[in-house]
Protein backbone atom coordinates (compact mmCIF):
# COMPACT_ATOMS: atom_id res chain seq x y z
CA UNK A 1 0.00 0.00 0.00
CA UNK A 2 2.87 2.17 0.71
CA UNK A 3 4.34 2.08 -2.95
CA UNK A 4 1.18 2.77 -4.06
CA UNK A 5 0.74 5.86 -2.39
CA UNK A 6 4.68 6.50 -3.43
CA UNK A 7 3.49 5.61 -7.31
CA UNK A 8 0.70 8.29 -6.81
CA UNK A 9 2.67 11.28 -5.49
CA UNK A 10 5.17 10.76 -8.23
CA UNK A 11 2.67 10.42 -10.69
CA UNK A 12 1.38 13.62 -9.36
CA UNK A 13 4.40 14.92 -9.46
CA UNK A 14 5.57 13.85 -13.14
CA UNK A 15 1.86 15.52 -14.17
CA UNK A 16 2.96 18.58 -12.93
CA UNK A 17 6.21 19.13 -14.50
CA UNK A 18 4.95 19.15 -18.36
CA UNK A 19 8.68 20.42 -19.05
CA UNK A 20 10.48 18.10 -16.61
CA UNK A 21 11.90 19.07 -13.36
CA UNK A 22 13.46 17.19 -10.54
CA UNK A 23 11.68 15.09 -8.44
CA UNK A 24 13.05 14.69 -4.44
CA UNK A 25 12.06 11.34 -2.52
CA UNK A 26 13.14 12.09 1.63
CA UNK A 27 12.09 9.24 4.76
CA UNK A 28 12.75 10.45 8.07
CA UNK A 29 11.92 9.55 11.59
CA UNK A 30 9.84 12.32 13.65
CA UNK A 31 9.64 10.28 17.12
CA UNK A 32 7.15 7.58 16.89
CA UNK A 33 6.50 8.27 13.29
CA UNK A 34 7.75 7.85 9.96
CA UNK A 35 7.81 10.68 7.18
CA UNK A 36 8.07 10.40 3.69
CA UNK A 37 7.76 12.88 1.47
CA UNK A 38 7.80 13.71 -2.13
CA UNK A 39 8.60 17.07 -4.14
CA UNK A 40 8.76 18.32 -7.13
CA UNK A 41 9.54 21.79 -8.89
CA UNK A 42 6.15 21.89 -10.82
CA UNK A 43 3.49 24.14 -10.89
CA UNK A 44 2.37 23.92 -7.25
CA UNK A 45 -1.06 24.92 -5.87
CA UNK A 46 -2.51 28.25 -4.61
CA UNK A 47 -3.61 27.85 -0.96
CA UNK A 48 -7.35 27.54 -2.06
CA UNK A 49 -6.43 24.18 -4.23
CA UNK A 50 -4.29 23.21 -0.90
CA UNK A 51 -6.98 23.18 1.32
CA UNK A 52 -9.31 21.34 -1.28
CA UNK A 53 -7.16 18.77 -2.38
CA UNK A 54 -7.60 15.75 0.20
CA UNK A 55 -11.39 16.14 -0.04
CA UNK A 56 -13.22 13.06 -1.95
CA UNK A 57 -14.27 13.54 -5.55
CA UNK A 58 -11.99 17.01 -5.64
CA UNK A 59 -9.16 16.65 -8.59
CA UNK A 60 -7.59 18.91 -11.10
CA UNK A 61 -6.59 16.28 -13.43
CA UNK A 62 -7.81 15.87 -16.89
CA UNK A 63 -8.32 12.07 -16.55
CA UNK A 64 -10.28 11.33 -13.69
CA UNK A 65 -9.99 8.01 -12.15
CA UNK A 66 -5.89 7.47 -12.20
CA UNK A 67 -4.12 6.84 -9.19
CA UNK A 68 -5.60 6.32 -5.63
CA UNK A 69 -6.34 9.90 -5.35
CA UNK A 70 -4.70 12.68 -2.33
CA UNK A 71 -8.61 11.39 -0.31
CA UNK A 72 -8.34 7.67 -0.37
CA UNK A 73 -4.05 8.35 0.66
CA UNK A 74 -5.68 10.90 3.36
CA UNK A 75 -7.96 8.63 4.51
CA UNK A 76 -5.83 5.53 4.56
CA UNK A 77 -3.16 7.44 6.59
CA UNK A 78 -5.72 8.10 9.21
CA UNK A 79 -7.03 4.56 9.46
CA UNK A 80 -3.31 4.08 10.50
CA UNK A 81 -3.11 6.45 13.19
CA UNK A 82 -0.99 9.11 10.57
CA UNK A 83 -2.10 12.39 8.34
CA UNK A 84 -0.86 13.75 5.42
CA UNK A 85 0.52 17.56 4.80
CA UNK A 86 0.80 19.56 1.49
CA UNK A 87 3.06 22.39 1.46
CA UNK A 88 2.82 24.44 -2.63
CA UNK A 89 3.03 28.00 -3.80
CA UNK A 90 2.27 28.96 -7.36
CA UNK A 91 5.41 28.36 -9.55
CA UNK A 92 7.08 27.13 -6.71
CA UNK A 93 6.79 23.76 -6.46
CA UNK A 94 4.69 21.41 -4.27
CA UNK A 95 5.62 18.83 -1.09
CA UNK A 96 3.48 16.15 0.08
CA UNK A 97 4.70 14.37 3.18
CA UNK A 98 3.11 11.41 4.63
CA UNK A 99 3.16 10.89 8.55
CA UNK A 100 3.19 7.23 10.14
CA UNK A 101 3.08 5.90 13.30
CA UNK A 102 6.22 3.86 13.16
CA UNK A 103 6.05 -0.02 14.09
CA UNK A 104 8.67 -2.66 14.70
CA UNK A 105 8.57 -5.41 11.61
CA UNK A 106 6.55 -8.07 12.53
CA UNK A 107 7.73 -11.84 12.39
CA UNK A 108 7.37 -13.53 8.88
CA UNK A 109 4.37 -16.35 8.93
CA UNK A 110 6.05 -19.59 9.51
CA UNK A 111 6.13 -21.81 6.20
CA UNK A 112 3.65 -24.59 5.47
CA UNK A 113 7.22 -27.33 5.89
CA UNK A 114 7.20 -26.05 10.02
CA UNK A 115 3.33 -25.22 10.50
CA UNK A 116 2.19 -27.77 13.34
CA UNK A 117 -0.55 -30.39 12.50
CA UNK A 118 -0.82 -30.39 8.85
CA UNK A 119 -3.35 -33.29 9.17
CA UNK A 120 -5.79 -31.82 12.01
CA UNK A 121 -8.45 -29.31 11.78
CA UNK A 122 -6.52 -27.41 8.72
CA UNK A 123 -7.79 -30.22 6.51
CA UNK A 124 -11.14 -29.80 7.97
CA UNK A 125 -11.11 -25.98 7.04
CA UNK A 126 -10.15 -26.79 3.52
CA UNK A 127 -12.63 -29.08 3.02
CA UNK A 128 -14.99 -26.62 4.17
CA UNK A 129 -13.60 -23.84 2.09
CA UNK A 130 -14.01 -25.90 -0.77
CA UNK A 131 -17.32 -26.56 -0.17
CA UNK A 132 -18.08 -22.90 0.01
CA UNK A 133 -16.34 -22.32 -3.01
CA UNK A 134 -18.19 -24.40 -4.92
CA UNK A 135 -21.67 -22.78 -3.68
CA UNK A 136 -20.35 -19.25 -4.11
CA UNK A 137 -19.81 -20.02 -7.83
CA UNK A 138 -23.09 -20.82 -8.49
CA UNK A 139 -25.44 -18.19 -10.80
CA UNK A 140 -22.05 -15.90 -11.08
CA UNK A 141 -22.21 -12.98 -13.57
CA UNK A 142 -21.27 -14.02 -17.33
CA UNK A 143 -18.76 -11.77 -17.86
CA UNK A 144 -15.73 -10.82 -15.23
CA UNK A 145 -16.30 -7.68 -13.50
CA UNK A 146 -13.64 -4.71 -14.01
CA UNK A 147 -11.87 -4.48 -10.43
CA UNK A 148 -9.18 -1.86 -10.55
CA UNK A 149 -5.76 -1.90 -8.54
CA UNK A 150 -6.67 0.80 -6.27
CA UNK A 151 -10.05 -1.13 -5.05
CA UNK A 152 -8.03 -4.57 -4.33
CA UNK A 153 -5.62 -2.97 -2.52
CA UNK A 154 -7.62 -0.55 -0.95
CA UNK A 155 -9.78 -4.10 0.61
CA UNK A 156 -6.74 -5.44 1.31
CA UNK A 157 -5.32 -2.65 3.58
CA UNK A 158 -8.59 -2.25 5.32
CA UNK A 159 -8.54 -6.30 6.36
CA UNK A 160 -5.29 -6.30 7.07
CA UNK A 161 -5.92 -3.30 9.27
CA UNK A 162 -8.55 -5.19 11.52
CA UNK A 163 -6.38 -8.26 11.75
CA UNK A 164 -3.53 -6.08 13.55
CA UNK A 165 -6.62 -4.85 15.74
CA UNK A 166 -7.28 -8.73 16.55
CA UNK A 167 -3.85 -8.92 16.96
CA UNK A 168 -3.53 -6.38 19.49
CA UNK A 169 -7.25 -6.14 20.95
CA UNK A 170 -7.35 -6.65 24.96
CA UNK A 171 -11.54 -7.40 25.37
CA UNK A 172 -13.75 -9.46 23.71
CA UNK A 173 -15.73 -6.68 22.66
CA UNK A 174 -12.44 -5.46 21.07
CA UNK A 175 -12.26 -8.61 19.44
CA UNK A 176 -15.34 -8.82 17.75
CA UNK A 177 -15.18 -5.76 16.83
CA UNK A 178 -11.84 -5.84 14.36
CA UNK A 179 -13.67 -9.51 13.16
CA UNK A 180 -16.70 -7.48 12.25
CA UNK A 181 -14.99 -5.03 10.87
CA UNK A 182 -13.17 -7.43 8.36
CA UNK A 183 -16.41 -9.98 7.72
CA UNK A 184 -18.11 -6.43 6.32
CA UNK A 185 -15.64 -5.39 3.63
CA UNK A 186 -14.73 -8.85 2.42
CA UNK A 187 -18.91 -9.54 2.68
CA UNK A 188 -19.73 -6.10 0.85
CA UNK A 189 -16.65 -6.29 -1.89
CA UNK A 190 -17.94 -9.84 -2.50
CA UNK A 191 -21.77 -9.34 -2.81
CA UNK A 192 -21.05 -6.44 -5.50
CA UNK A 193 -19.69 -8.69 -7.40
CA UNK A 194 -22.46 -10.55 -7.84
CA UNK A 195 -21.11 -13.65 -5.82
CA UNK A 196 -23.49 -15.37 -3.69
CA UNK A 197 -22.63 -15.24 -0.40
CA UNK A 198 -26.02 -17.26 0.96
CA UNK A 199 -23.68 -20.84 1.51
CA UNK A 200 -21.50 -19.24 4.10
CA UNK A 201 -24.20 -18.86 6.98
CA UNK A 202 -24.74 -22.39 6.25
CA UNK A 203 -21.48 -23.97 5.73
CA UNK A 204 -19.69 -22.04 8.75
CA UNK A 205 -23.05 -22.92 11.07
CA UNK A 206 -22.75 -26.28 10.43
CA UNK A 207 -19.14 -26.34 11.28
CA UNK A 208 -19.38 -25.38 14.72
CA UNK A 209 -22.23 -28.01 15.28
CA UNK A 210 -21.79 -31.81 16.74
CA UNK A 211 -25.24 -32.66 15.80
CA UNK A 212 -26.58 -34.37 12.75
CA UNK A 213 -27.20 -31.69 9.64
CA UNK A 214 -30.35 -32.33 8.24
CA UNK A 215 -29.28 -30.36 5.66
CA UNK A 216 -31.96 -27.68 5.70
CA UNK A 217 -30.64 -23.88 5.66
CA UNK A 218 -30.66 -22.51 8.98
CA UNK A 219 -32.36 -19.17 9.16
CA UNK A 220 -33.52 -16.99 11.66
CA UNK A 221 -36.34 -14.27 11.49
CA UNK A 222 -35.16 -12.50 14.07
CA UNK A 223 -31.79 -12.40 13.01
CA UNK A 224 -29.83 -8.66 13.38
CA UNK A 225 -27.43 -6.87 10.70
CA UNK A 226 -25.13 -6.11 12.79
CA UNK A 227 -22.81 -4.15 10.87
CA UNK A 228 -25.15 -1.20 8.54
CA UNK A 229 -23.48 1.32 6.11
CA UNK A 230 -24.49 3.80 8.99
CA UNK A 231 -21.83 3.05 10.94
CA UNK A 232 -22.81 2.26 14.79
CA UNK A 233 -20.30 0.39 17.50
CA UNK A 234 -21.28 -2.99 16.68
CA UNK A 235 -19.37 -4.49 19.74
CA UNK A 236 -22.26 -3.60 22.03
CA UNK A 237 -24.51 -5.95 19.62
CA UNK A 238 -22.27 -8.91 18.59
CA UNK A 239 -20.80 -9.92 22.28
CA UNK A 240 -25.31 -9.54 23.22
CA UNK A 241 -25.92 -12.04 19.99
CA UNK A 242 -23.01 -13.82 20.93
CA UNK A 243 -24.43 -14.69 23.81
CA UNK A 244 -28.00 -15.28 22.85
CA UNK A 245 -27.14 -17.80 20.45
CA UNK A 246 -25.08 -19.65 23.75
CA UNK A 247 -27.96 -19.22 25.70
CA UNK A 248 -29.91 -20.79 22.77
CA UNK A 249 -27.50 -23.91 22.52
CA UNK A 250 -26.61 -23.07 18.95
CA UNK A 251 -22.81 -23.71 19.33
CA UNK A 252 -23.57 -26.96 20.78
């Protein structure tokens, strides 16, 4: 995600020297965060176009639609605990520099050769997943849908986001939360892509149950969306239907 915010700047950049022009690439360390910036000797900005240019939909580009975009690099940043500052004159050039918290490199997964019981529940997961895969492919859209670069990684930084706030969450509520969080883009980036999604409930309800299937979908009219485009704590909601459906015997 981080070279393609780099990519975008210089792209930016490149745009904005018609003539050509030197670009500078600077990381630093401010503290706890990490700073890297990008200028050029372009055309720069006027402090109106400044204080516009990080807002959604706002561009001055004749082809809409490249790059991520100074919002979605804005708004990343933030989802990271960071922020992003422009500095540009008129004829003078213009410096973007993007703030990080810094963080110590995690360890590398271990490879499948040293990952412990290769023959235990993983093979009961992939058998699982397979079966999923097989229902989710079922009345798919004839023709492949356009995803662009940006979206994919876009999903991938927001997932990857909530599984370092698994990683690091301290409450169950906390928890549930970040796996909310995650189940919602992957759900919503899925289902508007015309894949059917209905087999999950299903498959992943029947895999936490030790009694006999009888292969009827299990649905509930009283069932809660728990995570709306409105956005609303669902932590609250999930650790109360959590433990309804325990109450309920549903796990058992």
């Amino acid at each position: 995600m981080l070279l393609n915010m780099l990519v975008d700047l210089i792209r930016n950049s490149i745009e904005a020297m018609p003539e050509g022009g030197t670009i500078t690439i600077a990381t630093r360390r401010e503290g706890r965060r990490i700073c890297m910036s990008v200028a050029d000797e372009g055309v720069g900005m006027d402090a109106d176009t400044v204080l516009h240019a990080s807002n959604p939909f706002f561009t001055t580009k004749k082809t809409v639609g490249a790059g991520l975009g100074l919002s979605t690099v804005s708004g990343i940043l933030s989802r990271w605990g960071g922020s992003m500052d422009i500095q540009s004159l008129p004829e003078n050039g213009t410096t973007v520099s993007l703030f990080s918290p810094y963080r110590k490199n995690r360890k590398p997964p271990p490879s499948p050769s040293h990952r412990s019981n290769p023959g235990g529940p993983v093979s009961g997961y992939t058998s699982a997943v397979n079966e999923f895969t097989r229902a989710c492919k079922e009345n798919l859209p004839e023709r492949p849908i356009l995803i662009s670069e940006e979206r994919i990684a876009f999903i991938r930084e927001m997932v990857n986001d909530e599984m370092d706030e698994l990683e690091e969450a301290a409450t169950v509520h906390d928890q549930a939360d970040a796996l909310v969080d995650a189940i919602y883009y992957i759900c919503d980036f899925a289902a508007t892509h015309g894949i059917n999604l209905d087999p999950v409930f299903e498959i992943v309800h029947r895999a936490n149950m030790q009694k006999v299937v009888d292969g009827k979908v299990i649905r509930r009219d009283d069932g809660k969306i728990l995570k709306p485009k409105g956005w609303e704590d669902p932590g609250p909601k999930v650790a109360e239907e959590l433990q309804r459906q325990m109450d309920r015997g549903s796990f058992n």
